[in-house]
Protein backbone atom coordinates (compact mmCIF):
# COMPACT_ATOMS: atom_id res chain seq x y z
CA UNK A 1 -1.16 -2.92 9.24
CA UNK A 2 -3.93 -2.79 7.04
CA UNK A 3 -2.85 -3.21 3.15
CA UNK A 4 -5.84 -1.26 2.22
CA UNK A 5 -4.38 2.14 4.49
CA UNK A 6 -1.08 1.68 1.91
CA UNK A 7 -2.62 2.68 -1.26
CA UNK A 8 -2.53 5.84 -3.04
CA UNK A 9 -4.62 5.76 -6.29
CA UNK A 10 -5.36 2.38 -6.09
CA UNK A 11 -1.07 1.31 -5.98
CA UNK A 12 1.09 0.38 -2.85
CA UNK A 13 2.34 3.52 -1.11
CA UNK A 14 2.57 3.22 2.41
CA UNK A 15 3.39 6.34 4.45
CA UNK A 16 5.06 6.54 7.34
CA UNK A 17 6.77 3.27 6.58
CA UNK A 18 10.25 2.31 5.17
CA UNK A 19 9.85 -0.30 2.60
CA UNK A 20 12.96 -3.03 2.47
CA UNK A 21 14.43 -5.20 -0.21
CA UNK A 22 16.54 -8.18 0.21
CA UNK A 23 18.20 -10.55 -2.17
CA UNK A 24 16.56 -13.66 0.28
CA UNK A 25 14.06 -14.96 2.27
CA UNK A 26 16.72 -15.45 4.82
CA UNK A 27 18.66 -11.99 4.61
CA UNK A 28 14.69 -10.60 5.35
CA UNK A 29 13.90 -12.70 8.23
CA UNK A 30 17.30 -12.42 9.62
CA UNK A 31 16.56 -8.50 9.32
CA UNK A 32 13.15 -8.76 10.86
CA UNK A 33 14.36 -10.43 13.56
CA UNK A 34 17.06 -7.77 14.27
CA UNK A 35 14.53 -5.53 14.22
CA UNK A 36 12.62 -7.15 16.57
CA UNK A 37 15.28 -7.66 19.08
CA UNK A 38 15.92 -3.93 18.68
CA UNK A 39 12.19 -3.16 20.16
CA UNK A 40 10.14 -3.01 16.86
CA UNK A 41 6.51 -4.43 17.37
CA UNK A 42 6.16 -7.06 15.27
CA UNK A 43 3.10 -6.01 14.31
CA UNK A 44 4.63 -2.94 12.62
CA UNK A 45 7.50 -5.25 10.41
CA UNK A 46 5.40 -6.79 7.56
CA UNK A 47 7.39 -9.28 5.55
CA UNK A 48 6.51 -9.30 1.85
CA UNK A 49 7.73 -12.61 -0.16
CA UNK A 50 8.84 -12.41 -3.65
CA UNK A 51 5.98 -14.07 -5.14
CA UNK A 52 3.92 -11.78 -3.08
CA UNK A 53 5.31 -9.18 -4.17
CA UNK A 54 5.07 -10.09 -7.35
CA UNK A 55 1.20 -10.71 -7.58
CA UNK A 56 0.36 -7.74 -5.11
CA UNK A 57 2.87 -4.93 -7.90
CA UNK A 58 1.30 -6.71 -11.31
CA UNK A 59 -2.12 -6.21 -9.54
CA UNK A 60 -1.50 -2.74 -9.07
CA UNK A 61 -0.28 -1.88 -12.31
CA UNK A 62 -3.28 -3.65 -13.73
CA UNK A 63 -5.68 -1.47 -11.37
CA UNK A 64 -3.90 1.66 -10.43
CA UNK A 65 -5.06 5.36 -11.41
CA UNK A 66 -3.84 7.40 -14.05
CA UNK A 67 -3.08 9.76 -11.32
CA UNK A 68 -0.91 7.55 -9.87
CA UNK A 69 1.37 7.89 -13.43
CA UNK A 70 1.78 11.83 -12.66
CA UNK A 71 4.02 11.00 -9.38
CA UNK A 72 6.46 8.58 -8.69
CA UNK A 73 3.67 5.66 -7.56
CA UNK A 74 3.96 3.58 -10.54
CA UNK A 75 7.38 3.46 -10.99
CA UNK A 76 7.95 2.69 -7.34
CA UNK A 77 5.24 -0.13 -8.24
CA UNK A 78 7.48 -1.20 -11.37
CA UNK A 79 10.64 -1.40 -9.48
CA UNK A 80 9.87 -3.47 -6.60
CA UNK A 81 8.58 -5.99 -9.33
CA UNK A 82 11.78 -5.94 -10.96
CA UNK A 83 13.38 -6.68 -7.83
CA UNK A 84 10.91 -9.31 -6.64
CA UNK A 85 10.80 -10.78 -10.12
CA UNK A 86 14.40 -11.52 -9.50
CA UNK A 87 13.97 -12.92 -6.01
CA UNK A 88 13.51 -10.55 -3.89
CA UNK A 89 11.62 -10.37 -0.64
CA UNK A 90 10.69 -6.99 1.43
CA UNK A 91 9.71 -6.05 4.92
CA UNK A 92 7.55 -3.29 5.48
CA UNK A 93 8.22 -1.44 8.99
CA UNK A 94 6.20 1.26 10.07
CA UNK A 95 8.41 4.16 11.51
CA UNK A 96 5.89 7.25 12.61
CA UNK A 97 9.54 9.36 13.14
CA UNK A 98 12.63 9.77 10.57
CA UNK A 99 15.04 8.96 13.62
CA UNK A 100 13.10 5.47 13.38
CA UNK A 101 13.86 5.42 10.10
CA UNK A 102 17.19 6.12 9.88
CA UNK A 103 17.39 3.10 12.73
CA UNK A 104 15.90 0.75 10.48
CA UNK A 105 18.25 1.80 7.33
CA UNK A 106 20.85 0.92 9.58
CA UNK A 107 19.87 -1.91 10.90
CA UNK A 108 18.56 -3.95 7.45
CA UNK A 109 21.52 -2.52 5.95
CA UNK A 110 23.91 -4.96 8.27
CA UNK A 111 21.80 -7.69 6.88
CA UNK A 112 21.99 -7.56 3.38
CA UNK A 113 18.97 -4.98 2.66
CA UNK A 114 19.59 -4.09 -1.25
CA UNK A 115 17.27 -0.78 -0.79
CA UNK A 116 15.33 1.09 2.27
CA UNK A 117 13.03 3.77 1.03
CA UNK A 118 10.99 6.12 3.53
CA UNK A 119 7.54 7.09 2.47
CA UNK A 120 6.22 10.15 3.38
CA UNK A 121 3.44 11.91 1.45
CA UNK A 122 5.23 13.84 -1.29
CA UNK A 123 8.51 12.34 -1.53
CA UNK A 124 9.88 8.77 -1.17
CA UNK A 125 13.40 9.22 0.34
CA UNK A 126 16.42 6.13 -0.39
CA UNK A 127 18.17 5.81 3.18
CA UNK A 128 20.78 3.60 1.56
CA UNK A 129 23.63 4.43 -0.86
CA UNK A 130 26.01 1.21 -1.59
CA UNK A 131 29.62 1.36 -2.72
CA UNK A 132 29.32 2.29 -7.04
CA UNK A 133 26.12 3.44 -7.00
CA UNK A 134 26.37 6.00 -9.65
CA UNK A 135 25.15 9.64 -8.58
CA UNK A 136 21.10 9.94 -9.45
CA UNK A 137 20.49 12.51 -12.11
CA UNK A 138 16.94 12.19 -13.13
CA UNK A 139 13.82 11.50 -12.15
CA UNK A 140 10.25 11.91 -13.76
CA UNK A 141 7.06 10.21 -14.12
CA UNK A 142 7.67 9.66 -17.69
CA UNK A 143 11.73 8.78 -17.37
CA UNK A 144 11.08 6.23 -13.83
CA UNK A 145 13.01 6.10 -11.04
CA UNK A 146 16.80 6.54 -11.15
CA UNK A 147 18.47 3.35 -10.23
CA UNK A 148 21.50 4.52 -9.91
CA UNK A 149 22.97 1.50 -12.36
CA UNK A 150 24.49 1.66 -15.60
CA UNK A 151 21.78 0.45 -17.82
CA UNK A 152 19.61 2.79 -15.43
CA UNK A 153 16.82 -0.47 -14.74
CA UNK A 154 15.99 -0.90 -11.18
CA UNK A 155 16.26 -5.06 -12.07
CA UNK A 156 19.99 -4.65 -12.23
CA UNK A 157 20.33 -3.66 -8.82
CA UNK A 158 19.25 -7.31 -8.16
CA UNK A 159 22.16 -8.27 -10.57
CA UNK A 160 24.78 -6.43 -8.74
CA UNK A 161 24.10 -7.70 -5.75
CA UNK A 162 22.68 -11.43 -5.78
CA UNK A 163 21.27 -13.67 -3.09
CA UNK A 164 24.42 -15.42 -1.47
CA UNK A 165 24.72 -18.57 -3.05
CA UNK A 166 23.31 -17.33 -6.50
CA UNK A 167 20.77 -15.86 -7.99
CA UNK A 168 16.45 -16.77 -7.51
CA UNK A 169 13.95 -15.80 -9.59
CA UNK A 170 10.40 -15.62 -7.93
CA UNK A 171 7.72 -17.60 -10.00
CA UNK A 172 6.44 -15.92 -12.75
CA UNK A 173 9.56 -14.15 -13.50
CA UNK A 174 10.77 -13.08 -16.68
């Protein structure tokens, strides 16, 4: 996978791919490796660290297009840095198919995954809803995403639902 195919007005947005967050390095390897023994490539399951992450979504906000404020891009951008800043590491897995997809949602989901979003070109669809996540009511490019939390910041996902054994905050974290 070429990072360069995954942009959309200069910020991450990789379509045709589900894009994973775990609470730890080990949650997302354990995940990738399910995925694997399911029959993924492994050239198609991209792990993302949290300090990755982190470098690759400040980048982006620094660089991105103002078009990319009119849609959901830089808030997407936003709230995987809230999540890495707080730890969190990502696979990428390309699924050409929703029925992929839905596979993958299913199987991260058995390992931990806080979040699976699908990309697709207009929308960006969540394919996991945990116990008392409150019912989404908004979205806009001026309002963010919806996290579905109480304070309604995507960081507090990563609050509810910490590493096990604690909580890790990538370098460069605030």
């Amino acid at each position: 996978m070429d990072q360069d195919d995954q942009r959309s007005f200069g910020v991450f947005k990789p379509v045709g791919h589900v894009v994973v967050s775990f609470p730890s390095a080990e949650q997302s390897s354990q995940a990738r490796q399910a995925l694997l023994a399911a029959g993924f490539d492994s050239g198609h399951v991209r792990p993302i660290s949290a300090t990755d992450m982190v470098t690759q979504a400040e980048r982006d906000l620094q660089r991105g297009s103002s078009l990319a404020a009119i849609g959901q891009e830089m808030n997407l951008v936003r709230a995987h840095l809230a999540l890495a800043r707080r730890g969190y590491h990502f696979l990428v897995v390309r699924t050409p198919r929703d029925a992929l997809a839905v596979q993958v949602a299913d199987l991260v989901a058995a390992h931990g995954a806080e979040r699976a979003q699908l990309y697709g070109n207009f929308i960006v669809e969540e394919l996991i809803e945990h116990p008392g996540d409150l019912a989404p009511v908004a979205e806009s490019p001026d309002r963010g995403l919806d996290a579905q939390t109480p304070s309604g910041e995507e960081g507090e996902r990563g609050e509810l639902r910490p590493p096990p054994g604690g909580t890790t905050r990538a370098p460069g974290s605030r």
